[in-house]
PDB file of N, CA and C in Angstrom:
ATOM      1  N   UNK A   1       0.838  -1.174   0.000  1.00  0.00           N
ATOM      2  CA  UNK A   1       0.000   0.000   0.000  1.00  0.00           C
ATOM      3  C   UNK A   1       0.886   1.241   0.000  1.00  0.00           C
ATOM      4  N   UNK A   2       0.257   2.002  -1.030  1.00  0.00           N
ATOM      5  CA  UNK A   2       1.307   3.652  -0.832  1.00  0.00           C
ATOM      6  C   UNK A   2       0.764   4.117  -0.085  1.00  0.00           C
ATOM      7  N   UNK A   3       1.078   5.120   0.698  1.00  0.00           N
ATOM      8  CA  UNK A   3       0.527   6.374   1.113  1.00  0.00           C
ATOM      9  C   UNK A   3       1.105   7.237   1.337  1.00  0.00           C
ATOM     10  N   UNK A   4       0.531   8.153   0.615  1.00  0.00           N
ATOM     11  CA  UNK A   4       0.369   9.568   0.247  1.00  0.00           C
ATOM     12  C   UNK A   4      -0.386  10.704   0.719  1.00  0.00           C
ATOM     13  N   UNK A   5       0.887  11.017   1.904  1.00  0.00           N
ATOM     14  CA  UNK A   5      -0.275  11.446   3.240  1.00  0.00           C
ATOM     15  C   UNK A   5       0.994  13.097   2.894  1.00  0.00           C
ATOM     16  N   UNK A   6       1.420  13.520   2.088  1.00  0.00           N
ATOM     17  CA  UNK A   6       2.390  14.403   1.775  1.00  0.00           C
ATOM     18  C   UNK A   6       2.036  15.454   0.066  1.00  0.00           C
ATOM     19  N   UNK A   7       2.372  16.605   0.395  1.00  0.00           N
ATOM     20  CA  UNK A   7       2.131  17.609  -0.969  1.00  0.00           C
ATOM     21  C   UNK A   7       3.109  16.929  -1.468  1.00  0.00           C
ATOM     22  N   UNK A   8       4.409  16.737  -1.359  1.00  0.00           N
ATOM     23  CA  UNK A   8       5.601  16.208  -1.717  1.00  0.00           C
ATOM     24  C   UNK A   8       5.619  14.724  -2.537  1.00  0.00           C
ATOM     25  N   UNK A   9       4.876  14.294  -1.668  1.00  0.00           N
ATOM     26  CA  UNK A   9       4.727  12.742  -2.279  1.00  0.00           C
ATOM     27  C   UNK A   9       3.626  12.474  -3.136  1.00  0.00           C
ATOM     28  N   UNK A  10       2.418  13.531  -3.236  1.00  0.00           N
ATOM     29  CA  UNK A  10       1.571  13.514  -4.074  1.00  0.00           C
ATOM     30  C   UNK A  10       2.279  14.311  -5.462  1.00  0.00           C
ATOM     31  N   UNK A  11       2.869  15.363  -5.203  1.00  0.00           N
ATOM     32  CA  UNK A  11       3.268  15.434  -6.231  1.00  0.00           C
ATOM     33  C   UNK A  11       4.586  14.500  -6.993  1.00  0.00           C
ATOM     34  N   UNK A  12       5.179  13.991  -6.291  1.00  0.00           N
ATOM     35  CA  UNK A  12       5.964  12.638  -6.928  1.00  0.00           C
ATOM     36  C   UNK A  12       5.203  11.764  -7.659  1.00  0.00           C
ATOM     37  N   UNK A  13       4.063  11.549  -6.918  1.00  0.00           N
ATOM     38  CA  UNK A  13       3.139  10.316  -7.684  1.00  0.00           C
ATOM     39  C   UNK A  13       2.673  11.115  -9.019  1.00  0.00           C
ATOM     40  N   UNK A  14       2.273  11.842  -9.166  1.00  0.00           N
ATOM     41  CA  UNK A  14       2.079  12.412 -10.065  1.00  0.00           C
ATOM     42  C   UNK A  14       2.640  12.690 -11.062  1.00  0.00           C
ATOM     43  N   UNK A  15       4.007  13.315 -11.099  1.00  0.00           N
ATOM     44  CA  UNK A  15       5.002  13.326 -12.015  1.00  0.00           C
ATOM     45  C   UNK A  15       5.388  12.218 -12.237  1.00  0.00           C
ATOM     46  N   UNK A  16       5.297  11.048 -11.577  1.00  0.00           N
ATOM     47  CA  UNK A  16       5.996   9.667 -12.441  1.00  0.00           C
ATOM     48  C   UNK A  16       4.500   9.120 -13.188  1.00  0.00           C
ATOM     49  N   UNK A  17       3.131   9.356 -12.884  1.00  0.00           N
ATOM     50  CA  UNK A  17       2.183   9.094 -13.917  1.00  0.00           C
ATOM     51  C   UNK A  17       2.042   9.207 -14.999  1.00  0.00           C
ATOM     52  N   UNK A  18       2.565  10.913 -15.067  1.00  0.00           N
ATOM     53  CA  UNK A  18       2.748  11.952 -16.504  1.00  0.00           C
ATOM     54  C   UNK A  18       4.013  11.287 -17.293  1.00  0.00           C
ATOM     55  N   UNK A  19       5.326  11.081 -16.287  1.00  0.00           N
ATOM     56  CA  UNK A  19       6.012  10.757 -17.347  1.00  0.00           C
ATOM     57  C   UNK A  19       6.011   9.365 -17.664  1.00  0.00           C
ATOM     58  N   UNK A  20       5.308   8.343 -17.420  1.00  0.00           N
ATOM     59  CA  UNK A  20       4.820   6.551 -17.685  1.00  0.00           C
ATOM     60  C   UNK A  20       3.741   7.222 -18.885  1.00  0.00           C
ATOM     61  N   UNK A  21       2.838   7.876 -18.879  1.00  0.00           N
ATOM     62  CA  UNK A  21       2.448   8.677 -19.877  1.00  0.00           C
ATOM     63  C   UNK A  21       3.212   8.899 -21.175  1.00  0.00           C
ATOM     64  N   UNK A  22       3.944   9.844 -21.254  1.00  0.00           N
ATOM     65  CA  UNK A  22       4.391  10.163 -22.004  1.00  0.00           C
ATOM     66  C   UNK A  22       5.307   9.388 -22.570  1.00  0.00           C
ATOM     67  N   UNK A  23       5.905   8.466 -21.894  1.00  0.00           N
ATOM     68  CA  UNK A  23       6.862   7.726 -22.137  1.00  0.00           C
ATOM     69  C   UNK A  23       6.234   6.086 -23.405  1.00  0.00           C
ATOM     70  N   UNK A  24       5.134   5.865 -22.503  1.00  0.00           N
ATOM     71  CA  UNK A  24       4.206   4.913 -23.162  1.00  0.00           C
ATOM     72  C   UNK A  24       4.427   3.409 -22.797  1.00  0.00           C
ATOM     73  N   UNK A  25       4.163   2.308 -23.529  1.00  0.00           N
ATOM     74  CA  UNK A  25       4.218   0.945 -22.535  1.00  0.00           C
ATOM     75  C   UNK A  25       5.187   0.969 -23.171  1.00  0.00           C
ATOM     76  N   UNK A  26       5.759   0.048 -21.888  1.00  0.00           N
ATOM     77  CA  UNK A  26       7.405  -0.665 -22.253  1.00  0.00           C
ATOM     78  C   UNK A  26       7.047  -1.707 -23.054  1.00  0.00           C
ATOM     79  N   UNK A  27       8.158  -1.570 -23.804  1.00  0.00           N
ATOM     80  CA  UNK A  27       8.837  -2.570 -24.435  1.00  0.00           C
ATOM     81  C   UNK A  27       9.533  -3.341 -24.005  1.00  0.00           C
ATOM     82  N   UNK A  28       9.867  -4.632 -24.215  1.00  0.00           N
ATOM     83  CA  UNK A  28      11.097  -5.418 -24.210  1.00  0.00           C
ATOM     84  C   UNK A  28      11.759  -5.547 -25.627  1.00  0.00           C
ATOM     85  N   UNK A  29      13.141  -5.902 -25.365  1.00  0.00           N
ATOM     86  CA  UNK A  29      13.931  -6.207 -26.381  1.00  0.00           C
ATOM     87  C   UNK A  29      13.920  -8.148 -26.463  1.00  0.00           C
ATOM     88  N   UNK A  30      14.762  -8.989 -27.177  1.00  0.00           N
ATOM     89  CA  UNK A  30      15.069  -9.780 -26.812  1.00  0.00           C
ATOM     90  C   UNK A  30      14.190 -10.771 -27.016  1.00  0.00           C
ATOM     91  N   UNK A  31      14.350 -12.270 -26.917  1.00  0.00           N
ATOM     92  CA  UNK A  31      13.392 -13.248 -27.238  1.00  0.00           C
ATOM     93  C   UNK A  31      12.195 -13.133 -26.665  1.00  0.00           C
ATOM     94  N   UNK A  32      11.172 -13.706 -27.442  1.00  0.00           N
ATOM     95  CA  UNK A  32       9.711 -13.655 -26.193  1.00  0.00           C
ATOM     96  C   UNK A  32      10.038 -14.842 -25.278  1.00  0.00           C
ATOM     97  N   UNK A  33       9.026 -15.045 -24.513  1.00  0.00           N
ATOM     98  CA  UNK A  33       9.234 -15.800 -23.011  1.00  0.00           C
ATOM     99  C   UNK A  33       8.875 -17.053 -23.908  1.00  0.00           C
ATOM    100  N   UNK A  34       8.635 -17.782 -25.074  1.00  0.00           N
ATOM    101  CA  UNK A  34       8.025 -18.499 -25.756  1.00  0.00           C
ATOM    102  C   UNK A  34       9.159 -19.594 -26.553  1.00  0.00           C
ATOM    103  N   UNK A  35      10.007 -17.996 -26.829  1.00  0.00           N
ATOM    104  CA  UNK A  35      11.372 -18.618 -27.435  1.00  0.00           C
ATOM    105  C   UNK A  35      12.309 -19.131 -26.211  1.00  0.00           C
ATOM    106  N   UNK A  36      12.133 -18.469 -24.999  1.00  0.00           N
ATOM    107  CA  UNK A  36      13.050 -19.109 -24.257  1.00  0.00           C
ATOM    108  C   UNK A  36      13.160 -20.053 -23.677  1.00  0.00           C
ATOM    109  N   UNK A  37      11.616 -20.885 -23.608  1.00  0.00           N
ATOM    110  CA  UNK A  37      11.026 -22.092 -23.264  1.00  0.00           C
ATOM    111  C   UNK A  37      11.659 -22.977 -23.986  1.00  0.00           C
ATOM    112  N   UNK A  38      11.330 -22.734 -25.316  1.00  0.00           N
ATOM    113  CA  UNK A  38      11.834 -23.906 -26.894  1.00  0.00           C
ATOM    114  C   UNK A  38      13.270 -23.991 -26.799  1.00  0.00           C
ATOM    115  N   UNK A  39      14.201 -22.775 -26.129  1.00  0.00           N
ATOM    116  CA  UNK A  39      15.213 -22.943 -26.078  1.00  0.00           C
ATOM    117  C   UNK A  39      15.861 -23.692 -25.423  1.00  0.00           C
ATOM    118  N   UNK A  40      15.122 -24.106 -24.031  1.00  0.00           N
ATOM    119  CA  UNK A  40      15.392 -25.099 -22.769  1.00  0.00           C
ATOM    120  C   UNK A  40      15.154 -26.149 -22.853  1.00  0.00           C
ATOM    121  N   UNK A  41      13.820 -26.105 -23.980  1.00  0.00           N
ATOM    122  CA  UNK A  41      12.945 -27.395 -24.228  1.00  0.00           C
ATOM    123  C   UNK A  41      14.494 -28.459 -24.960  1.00  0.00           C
ATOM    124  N   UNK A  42      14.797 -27.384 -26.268  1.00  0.00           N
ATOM    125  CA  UNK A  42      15.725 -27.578 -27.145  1.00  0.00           C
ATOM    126  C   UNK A  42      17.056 -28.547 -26.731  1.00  0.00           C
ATOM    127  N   UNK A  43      17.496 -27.718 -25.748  1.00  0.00           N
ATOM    128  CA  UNK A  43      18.919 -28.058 -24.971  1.00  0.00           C
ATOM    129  C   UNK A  43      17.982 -29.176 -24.235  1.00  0.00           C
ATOM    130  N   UNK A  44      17.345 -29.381 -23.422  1.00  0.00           N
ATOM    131  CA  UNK A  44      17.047 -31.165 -22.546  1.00  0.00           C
ATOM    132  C   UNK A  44      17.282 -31.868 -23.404  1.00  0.00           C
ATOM    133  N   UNK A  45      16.541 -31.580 -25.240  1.00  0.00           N
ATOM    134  CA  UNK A  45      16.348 -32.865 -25.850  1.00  0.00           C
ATOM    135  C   UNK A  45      18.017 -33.117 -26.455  1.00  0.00           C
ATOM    136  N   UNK A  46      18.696 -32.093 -26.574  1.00  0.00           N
ATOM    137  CA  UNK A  46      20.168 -32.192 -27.248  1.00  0.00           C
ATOM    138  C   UNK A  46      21.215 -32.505 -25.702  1.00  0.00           C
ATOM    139  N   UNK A  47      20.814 -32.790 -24.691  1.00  0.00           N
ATOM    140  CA  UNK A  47      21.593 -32.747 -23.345  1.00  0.00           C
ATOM    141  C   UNK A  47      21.032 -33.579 -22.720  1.00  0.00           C
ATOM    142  N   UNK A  48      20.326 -34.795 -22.667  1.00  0.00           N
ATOM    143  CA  UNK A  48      19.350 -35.607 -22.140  1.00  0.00           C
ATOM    144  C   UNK A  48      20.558 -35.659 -20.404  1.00  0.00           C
ATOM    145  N   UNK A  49      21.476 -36.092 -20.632  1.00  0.00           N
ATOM    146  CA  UNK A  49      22.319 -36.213 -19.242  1.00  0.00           C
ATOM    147  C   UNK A  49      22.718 -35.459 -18.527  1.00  0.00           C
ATOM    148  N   UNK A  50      22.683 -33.868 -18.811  1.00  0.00           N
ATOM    149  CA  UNK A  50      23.106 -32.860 -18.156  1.00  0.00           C
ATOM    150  C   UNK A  50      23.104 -32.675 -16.894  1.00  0.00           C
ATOM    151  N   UNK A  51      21.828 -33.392 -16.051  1.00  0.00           N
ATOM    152  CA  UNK A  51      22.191 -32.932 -14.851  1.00  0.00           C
ATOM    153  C   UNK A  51      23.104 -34.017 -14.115  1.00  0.00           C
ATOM    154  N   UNK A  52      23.307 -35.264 -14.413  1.00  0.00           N
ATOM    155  CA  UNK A  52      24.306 -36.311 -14.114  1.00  0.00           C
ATOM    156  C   UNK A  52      25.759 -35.517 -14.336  1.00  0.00           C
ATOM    157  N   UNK A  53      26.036 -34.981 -15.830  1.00  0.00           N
ATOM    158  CA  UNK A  53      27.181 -34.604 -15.761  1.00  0.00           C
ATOM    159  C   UNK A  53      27.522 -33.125 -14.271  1.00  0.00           C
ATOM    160  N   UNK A  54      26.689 -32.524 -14.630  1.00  0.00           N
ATOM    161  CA  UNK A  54      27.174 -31.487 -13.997  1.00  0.00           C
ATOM    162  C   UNK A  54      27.076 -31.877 -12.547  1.00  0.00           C
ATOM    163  N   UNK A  55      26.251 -32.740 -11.912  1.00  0.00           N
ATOM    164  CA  UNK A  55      26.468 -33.736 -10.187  1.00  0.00           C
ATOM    165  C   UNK A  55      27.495 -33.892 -10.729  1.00  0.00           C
ATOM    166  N   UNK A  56      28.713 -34.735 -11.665  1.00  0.00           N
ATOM    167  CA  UNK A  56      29.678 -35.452 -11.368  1.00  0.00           C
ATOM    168  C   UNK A  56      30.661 -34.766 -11.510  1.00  0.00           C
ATOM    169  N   UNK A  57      30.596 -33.539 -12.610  1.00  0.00           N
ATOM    170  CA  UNK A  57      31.711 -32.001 -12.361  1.00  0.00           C
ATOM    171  C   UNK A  57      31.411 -31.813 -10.798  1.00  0.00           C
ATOM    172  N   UNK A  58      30.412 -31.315 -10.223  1.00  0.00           N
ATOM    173  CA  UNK A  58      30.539 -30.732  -9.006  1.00  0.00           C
ATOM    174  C   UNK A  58      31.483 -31.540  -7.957  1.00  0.00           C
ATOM    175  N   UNK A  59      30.712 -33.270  -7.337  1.00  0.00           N
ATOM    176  CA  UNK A  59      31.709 -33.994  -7.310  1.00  0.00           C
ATOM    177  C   UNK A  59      32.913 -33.821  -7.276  1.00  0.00           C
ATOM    178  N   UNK A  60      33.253 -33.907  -8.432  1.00  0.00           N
ATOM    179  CA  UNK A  60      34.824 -34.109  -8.154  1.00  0.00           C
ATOM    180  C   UNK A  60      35.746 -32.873  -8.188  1.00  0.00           C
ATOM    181  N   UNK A  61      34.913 -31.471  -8.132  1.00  0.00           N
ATOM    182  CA  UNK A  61      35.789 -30.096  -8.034  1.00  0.00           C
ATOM    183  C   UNK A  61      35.531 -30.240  -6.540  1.00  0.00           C
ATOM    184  N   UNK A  62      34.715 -30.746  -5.768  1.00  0.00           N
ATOM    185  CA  UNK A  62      34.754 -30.814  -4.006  1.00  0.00           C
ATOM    186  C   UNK A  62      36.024 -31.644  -3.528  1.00  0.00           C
ATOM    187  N   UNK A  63      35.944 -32.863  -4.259  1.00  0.00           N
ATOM    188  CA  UNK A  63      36.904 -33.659  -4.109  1.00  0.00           C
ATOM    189  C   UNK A  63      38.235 -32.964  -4.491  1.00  0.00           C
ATOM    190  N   UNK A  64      38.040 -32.626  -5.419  1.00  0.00           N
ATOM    191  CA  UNK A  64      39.473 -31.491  -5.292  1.00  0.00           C
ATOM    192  C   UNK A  64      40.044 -30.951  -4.626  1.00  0.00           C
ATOM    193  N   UNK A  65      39.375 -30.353  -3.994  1.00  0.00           N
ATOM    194  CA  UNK A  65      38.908 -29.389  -2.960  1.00  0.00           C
ATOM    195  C   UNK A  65      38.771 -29.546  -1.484  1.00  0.00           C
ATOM    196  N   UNK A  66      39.096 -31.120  -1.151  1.00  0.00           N
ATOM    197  CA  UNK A  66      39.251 -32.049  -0.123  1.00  0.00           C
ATOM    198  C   UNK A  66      38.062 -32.131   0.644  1.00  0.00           C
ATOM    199  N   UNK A  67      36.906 -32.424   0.161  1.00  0.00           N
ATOM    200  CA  UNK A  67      35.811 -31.986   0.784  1.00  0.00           C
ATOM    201  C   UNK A  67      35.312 -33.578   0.751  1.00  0.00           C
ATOM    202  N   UNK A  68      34.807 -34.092   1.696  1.00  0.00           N
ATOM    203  CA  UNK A  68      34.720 -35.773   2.181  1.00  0.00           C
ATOM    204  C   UNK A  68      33.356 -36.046   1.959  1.00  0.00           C
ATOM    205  N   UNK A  69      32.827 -36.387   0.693  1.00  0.00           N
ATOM    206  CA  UNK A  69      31.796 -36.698   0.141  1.00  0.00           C
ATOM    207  C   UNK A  69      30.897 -37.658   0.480  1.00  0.00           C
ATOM    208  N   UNK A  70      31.692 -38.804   1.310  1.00  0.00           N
ATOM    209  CA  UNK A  70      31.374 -40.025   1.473  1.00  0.00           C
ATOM    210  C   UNK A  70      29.711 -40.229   2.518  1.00  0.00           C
ATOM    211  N   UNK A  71      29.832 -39.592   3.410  1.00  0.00           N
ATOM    212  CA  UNK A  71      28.416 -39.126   4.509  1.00  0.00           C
ATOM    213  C   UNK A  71      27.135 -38.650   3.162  1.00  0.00           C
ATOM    214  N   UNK A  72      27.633 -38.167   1.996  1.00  0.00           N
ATOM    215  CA  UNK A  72      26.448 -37.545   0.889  1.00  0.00           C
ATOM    216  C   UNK A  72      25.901 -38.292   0.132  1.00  0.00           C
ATOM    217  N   UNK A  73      26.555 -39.174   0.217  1.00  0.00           N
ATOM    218  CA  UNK A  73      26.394 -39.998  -1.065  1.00  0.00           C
ATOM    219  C   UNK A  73      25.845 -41.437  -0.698  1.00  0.00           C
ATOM    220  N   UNK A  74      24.720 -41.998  -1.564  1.00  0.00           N
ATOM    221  CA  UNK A  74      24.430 -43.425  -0.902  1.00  0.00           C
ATOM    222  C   UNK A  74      25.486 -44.760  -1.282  1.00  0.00           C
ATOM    223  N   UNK A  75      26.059 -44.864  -2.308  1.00  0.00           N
ATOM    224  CA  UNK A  75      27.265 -45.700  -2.782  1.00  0.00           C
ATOM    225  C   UNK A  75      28.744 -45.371  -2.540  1.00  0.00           C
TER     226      UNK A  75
END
């Protein structure tokens, strides 16, 4: 909730009305939200294993990293 219990703040609200006004609806640039779906959709079907690989990158940069995995893991 605003409130606009101020000359100050009424006139703020006001001047950002006029200029959303004048300015007009935004735009976006950039893919629609439609393309970026197909794009994800895209990559699962070209990456079916991705999230295995990237568990087994993570894995073994811990292990690197001396971090004792063994308590995480069921095997």
């Amino acid at each position: 909730m605003m409130r606009i219990d101020t000359p100050e703040k009424a006139a703020a609200l006001n001047a950002a009305y006029h200029d959303a006004e004048e300015r007009g609806p935004l735009t976006f640039e950039g893919p629609t939200f439609d393309e970026l779906l197909e794009e994800g959709r895209q990559f699962l079907r070209d990456n079916p294993n991705w999230l295995n690989e990237a568990a087994a990158a993570a894995k073994e940069r811990l292990k690197e990293r001396g971090f004792d995995l063994s308590e995480l893991t069921e095997d």
